[in-house]
PDB file of N, CA and C in Angstrom:
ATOM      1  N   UNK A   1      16.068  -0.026   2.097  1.00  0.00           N
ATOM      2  CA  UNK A   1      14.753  -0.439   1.648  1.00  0.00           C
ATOM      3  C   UNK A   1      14.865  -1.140   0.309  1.00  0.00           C
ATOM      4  N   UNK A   2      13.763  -2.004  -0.064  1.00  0.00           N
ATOM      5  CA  UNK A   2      14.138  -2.428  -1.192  1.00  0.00           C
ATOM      6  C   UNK A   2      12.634  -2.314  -1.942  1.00  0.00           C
ATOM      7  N   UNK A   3      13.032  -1.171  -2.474  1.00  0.00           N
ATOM      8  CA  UNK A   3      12.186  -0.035  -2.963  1.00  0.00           C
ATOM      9  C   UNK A   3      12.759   0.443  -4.938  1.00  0.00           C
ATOM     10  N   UNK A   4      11.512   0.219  -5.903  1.00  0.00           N
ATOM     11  CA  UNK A   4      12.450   1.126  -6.568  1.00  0.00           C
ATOM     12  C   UNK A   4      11.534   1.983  -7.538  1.00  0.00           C
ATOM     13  N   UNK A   5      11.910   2.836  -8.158  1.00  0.00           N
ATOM     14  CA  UNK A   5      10.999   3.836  -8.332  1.00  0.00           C
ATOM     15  C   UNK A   5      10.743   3.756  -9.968  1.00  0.00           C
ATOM     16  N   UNK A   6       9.771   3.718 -10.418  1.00  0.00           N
ATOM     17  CA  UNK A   6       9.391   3.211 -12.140  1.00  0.00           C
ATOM     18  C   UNK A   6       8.132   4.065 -12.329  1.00  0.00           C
ATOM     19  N   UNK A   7       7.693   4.148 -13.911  1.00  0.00           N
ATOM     20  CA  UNK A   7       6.154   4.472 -14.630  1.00  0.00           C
ATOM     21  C   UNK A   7       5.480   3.226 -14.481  1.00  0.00           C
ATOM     22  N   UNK A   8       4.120   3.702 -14.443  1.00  0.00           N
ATOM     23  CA  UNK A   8       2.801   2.843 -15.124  1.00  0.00           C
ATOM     24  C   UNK A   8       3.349   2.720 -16.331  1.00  0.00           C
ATOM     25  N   UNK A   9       2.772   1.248 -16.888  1.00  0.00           N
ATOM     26  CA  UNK A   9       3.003   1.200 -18.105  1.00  0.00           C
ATOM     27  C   UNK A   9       1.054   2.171 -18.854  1.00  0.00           C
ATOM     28  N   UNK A  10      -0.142   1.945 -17.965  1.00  0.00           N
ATOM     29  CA  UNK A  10      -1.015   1.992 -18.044  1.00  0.00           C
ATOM     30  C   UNK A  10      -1.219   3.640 -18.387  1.00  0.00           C
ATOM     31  N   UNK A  11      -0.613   4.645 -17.397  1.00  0.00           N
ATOM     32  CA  UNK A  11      -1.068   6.119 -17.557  1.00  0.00           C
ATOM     33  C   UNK A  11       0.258   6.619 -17.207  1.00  0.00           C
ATOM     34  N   UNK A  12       1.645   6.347 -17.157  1.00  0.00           N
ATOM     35  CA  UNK A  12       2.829   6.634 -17.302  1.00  0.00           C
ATOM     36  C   UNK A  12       3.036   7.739 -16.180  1.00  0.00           C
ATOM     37  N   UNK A  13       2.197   7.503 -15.176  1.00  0.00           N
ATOM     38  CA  UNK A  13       2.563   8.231 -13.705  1.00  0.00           C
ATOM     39  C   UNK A  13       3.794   7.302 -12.960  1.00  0.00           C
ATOM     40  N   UNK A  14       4.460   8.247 -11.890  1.00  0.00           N
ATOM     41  CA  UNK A  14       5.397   7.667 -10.944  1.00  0.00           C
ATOM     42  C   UNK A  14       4.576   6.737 -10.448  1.00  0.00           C
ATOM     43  N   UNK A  15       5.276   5.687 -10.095  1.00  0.00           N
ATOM     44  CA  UNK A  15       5.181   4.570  -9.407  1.00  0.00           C
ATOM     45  C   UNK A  15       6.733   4.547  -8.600  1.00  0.00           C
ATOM     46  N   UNK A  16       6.241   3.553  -7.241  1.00  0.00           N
ATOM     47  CA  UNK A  16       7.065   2.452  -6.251  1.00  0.00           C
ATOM     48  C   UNK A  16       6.602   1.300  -6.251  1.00  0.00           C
ATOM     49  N   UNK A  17       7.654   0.511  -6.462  1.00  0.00           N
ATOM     50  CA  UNK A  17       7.756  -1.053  -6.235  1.00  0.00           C
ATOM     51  C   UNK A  17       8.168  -1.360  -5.513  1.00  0.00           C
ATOM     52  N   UNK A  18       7.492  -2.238  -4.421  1.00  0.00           N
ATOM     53  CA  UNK A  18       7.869  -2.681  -3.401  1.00  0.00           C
ATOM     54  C   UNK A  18       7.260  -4.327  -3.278  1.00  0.00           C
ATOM     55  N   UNK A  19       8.153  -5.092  -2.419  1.00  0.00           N
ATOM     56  CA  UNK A  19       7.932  -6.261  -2.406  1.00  0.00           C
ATOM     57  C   UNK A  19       6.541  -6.563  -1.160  1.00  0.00           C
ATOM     58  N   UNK A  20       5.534  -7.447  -1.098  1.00  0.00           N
ATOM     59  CA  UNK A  20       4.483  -7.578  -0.041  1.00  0.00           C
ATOM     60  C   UNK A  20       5.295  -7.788   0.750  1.00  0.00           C
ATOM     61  N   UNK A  21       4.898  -8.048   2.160  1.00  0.00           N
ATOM     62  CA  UNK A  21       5.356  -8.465   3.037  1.00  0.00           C
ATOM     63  C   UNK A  21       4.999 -10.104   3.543  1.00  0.00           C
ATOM     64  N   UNK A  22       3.797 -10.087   2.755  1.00  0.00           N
ATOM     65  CA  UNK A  22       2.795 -11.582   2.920  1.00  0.00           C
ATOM     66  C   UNK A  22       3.281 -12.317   1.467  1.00  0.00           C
ATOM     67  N   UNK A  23       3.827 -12.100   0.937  1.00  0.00           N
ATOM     68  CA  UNK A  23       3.822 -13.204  -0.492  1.00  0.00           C
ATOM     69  C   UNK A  23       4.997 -12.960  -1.115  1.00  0.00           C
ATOM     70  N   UNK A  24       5.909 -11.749  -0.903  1.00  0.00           N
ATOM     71  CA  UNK A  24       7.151 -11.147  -1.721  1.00  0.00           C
ATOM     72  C   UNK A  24       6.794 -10.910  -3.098  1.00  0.00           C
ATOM     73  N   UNK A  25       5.787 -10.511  -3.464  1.00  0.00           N
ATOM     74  CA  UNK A  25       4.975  -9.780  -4.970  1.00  0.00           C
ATOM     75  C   UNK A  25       5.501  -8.732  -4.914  1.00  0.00           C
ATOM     76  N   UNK A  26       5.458  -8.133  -6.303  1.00  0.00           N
ATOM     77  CA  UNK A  26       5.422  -6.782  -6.662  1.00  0.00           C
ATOM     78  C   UNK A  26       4.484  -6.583  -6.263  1.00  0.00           C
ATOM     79  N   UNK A  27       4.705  -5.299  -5.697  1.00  0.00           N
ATOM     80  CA  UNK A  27       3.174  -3.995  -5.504  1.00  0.00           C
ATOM     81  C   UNK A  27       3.652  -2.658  -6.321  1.00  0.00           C
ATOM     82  N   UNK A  28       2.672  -2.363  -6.940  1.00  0.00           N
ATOM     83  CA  UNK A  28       3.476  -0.742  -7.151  1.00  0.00           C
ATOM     84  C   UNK A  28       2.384   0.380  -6.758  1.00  0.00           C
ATOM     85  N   UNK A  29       2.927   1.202  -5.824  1.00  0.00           N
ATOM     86  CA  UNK A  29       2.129   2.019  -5.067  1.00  0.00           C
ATOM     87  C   UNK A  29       2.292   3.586  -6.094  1.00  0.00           C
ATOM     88  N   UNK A  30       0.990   4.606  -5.545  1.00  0.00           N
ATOM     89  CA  UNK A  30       1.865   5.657  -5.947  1.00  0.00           C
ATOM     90  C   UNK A  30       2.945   6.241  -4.229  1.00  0.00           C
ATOM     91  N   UNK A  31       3.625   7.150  -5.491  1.00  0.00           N
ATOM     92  CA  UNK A  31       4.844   7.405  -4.654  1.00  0.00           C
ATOM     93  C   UNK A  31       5.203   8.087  -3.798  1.00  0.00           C
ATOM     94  N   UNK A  32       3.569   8.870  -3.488  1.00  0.00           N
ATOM     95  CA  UNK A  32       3.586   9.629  -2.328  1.00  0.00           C
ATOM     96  C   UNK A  32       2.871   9.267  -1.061  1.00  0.00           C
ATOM     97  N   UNK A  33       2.846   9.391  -0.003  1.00  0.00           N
ATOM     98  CA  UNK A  33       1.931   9.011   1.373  1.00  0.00           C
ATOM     99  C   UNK A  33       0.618   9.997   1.109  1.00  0.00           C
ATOM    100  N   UNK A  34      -0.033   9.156   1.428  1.00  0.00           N
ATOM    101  CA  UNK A  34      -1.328  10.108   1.909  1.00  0.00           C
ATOM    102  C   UNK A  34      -2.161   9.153   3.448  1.00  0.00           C
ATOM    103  N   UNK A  35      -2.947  10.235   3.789  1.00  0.00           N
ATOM    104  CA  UNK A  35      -3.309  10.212   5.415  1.00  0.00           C
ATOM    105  C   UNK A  35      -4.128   8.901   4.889  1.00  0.00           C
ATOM    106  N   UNK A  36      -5.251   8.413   4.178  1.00  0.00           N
ATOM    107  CA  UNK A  36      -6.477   7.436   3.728  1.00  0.00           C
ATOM    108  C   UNK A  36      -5.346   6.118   3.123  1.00  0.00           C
ATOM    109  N   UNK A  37      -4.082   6.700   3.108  1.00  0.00           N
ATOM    110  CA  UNK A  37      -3.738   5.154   2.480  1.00  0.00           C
ATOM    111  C   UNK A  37      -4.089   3.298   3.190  1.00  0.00           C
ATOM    112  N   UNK A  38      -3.613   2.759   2.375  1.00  0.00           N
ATOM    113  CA  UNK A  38      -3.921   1.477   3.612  1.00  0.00           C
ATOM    114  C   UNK A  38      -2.604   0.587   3.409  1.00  0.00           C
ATOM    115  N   UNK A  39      -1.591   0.841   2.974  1.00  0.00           N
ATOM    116  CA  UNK A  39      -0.224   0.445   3.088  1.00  0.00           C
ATOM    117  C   UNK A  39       0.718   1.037   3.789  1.00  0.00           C
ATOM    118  N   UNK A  40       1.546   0.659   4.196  1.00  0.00           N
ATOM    119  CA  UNK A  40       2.765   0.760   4.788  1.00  0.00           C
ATOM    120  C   UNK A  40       4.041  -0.337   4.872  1.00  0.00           C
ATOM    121  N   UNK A  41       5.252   0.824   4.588  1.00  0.00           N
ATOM    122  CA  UNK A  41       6.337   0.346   4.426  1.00  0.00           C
ATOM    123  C   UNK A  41       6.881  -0.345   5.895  1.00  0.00           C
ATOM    124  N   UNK A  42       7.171  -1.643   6.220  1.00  0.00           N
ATOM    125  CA  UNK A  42       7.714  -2.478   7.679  1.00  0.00           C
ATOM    126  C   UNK A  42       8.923  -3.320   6.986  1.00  0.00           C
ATOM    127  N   UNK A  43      10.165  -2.450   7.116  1.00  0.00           N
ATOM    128  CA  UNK A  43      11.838  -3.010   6.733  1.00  0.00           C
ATOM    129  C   UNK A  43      11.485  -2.974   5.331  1.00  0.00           C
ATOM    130  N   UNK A  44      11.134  -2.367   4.782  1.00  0.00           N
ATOM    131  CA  UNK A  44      11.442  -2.061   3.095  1.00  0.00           C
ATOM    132  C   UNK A  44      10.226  -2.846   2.627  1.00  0.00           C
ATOM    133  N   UNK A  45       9.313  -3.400   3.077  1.00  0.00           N
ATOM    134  CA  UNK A  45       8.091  -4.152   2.425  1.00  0.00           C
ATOM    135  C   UNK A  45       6.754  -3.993   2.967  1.00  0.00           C
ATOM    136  N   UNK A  46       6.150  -4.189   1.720  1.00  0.00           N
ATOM    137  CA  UNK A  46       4.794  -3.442   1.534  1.00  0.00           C
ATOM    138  C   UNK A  46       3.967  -4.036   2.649  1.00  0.00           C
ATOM    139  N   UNK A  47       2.988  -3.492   3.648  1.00  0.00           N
ATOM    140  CA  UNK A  47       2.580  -4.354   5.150  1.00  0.00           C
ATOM    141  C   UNK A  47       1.052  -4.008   4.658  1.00  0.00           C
ATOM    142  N   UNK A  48       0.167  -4.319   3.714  1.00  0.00           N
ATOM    143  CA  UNK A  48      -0.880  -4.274   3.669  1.00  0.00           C
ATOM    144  C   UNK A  48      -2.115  -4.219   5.183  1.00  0.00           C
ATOM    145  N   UNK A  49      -2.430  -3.336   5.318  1.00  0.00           N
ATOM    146  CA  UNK A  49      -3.378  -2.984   6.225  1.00  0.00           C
ATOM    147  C   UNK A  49      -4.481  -3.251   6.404  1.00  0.00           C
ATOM    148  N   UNK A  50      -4.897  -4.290   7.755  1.00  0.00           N
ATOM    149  CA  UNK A  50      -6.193  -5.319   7.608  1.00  0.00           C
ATOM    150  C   UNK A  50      -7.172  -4.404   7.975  1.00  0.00           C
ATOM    151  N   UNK A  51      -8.640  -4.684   8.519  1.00  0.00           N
ATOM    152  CA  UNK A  51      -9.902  -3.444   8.817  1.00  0.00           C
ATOM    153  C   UNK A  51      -9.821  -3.257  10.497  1.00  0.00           C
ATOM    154  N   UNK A  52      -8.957  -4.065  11.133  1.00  0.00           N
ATOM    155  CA  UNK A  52      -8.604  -3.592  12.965  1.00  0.00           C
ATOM    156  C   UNK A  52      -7.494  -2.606  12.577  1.00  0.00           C
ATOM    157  N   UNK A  53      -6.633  -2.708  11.641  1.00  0.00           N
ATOM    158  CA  UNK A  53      -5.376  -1.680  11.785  1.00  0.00           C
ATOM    159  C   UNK A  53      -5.853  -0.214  11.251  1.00  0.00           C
ATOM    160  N   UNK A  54      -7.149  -0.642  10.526  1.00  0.00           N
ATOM    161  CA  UNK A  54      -7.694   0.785   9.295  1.00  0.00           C
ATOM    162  C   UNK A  54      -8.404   1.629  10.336  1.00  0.00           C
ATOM    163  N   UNK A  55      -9.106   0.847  11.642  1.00  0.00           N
ATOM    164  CA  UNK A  55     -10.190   1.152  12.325  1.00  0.00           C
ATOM    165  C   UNK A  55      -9.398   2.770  13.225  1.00  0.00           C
ATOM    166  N   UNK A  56     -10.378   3.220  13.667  1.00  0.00           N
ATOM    167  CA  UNK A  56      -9.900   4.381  14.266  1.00  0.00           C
ATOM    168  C   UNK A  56      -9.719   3.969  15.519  1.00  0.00           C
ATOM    169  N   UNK A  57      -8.321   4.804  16.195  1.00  0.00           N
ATOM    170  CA  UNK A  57      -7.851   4.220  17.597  1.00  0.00           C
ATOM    171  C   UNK A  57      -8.858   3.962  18.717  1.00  0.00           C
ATOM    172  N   UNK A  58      -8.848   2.339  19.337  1.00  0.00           N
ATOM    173  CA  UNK A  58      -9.382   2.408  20.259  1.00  0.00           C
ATOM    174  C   UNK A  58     -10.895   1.305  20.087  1.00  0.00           C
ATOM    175  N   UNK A  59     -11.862   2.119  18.925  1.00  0.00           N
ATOM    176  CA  UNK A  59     -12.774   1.368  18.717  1.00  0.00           C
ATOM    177  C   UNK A  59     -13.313  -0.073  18.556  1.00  0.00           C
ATOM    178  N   UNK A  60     -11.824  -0.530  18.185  1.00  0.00           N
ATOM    179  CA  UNK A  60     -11.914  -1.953  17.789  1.00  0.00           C
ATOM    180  C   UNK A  60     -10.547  -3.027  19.046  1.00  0.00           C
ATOM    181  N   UNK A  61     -10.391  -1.572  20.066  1.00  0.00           N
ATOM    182  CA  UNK A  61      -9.189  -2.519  21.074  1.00  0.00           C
ATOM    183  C   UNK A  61      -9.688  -3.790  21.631  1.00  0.00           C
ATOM    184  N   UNK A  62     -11.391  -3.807  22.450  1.00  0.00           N
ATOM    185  CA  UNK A  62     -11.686  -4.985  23.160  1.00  0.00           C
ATOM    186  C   UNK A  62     -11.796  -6.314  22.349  1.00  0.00           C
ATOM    187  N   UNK A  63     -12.096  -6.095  20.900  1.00  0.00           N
ATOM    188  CA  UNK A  63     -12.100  -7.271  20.145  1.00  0.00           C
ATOM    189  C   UNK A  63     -10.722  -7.952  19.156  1.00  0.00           C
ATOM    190  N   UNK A  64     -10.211  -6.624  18.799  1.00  0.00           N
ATOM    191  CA  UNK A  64      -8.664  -6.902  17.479  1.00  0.00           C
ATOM    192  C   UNK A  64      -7.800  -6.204  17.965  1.00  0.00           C
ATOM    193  N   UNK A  65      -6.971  -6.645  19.399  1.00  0.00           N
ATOM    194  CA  UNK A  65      -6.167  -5.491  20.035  1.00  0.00           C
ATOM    195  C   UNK A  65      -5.119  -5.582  19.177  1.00  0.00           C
ATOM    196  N   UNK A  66      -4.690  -4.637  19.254  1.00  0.00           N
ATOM    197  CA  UNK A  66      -3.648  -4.354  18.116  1.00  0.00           C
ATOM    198  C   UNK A  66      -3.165  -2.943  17.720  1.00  0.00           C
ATOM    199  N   UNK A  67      -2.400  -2.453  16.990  1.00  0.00           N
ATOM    200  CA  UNK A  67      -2.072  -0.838  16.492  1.00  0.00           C
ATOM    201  C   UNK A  67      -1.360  -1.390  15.085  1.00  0.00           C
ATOM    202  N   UNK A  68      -1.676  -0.361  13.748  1.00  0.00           N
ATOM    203  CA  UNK A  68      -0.869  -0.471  12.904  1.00  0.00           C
ATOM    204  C   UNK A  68       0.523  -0.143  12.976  1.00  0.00           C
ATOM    205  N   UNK A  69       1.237  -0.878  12.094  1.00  0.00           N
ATOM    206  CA  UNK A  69       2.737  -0.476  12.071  1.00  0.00           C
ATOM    207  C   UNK A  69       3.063   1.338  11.901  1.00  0.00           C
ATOM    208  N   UNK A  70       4.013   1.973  12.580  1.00  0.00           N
ATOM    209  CA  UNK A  70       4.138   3.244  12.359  1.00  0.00           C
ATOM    210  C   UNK A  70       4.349   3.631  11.457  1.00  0.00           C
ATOM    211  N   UNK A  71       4.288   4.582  10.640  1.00  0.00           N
ATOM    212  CA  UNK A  71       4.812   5.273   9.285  1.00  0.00           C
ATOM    213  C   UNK A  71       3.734   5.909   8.327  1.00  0.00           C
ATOM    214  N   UNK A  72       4.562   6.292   7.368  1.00  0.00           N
ATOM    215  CA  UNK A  72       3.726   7.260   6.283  1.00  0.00           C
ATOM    216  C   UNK A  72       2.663   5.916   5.600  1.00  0.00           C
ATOM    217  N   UNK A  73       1.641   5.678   5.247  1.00  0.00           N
ATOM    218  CA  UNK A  73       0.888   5.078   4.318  1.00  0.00           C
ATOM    219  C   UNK A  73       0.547   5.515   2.981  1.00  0.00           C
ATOM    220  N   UNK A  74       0.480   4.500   1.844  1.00  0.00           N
ATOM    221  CA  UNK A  74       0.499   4.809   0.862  1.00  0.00           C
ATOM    222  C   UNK A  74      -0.546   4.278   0.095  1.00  0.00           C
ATOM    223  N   UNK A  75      -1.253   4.112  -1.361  1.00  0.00           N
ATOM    224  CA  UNK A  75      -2.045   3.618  -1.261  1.00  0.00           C
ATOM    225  C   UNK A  75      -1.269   3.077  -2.542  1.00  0.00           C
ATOM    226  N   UNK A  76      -2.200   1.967  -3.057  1.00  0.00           N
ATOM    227  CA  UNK A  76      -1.807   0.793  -4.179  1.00  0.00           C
ATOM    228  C   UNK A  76      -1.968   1.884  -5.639  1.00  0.00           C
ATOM    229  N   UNK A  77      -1.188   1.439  -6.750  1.00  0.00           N
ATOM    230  CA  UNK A  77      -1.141   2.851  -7.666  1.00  0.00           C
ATOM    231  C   UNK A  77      -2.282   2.529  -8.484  1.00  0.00           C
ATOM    232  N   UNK A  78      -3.102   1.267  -8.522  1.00  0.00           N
ATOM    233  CA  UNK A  78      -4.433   0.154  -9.136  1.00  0.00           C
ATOM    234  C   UNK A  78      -5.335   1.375  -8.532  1.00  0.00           C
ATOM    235  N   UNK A  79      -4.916   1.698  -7.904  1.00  0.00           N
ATOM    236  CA  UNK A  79      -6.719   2.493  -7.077  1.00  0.00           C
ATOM    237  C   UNK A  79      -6.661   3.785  -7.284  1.00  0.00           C
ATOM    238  N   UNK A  80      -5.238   4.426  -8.061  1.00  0.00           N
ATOM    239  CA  UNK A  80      -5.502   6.103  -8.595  1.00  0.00           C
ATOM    240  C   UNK A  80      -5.100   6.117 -10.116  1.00  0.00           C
ATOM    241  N   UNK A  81      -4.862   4.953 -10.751  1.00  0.00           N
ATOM    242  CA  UNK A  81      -4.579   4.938 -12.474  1.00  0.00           C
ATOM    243  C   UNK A  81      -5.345   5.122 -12.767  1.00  0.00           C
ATOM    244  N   UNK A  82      -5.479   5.990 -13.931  1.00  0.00           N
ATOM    245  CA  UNK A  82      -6.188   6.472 -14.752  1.00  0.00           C
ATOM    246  C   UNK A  82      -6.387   5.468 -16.553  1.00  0.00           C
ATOM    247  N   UNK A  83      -6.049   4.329 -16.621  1.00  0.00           N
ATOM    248  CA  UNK A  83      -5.466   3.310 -17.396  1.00  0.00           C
ATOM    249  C   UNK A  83      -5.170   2.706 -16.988  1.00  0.00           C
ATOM    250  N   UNK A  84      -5.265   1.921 -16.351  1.00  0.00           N
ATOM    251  CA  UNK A  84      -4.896   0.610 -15.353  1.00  0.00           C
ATOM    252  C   UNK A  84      -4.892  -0.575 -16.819  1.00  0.00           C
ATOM    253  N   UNK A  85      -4.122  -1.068 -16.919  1.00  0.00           N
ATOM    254  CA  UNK A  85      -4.071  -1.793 -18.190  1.00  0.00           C
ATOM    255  C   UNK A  85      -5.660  -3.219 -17.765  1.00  0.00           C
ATOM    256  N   UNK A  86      -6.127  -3.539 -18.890  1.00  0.00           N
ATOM    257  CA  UNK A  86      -7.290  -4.483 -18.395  1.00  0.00           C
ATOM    258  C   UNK A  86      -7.135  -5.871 -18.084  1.00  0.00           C
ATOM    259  N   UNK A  87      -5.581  -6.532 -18.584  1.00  0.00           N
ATOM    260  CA  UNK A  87      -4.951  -7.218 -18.118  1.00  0.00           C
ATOM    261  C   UNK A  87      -4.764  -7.610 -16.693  1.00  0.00           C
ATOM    262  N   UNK A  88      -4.552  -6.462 -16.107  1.00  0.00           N
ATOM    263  CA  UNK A  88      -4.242  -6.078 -15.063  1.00  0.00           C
ATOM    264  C   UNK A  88      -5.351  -6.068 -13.778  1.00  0.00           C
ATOM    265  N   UNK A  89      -6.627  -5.710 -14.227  1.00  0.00           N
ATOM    266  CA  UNK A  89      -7.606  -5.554 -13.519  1.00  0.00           C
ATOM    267  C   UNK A  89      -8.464  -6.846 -13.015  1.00  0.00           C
ATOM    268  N   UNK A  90      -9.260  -7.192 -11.567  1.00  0.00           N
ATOM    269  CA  UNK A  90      -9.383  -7.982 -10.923  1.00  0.00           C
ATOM    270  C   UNK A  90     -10.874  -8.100 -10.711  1.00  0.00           C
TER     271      UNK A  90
END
């Protein structure tokens, strides 16, 4: 994977850096999975999760057939900092 593990500079929690899968950016996630995330790791890069892959199984098959990539999800580390530097913010 090409994964590597660093602080916020913002609230000096663990972070992962991982490259997008759509642009090859840094992302830095936090570093644990949780069930609500909307990322996932596909060959070591970050696979951002569109609203057919978020949708609950099934509901959205006749229009956006599709399934998200398998694995743990994570969420972006912007959406649980506590200091998100303001630089930084969108």
């Amino acid at each position: 994977m090409t994964e590597t593990r660093g602080h916020c500079k913002g609230c000096g929690g663990p972070v992962l850096w991982v490259r997008t899968e759509a642009s090859g950016a840094w992302l830095s996630l936090d570093p644990e999975p949780v069930a609500e995330g909307n990322v996932v790791l596909v060959k070591g890069k970050a696979h951002v999760l569109n609203k057919a892959e978020l949708a609950p199984p099934g509901l959205l098959d006749s229009l956006l057939p599709g399934s998200p990539p398998p694995g743990p999800r994570y969420v972006p580390h912007r959406a649980t900092c506590t200091n998100w530097p303001a630089s930084n913010k969108r």
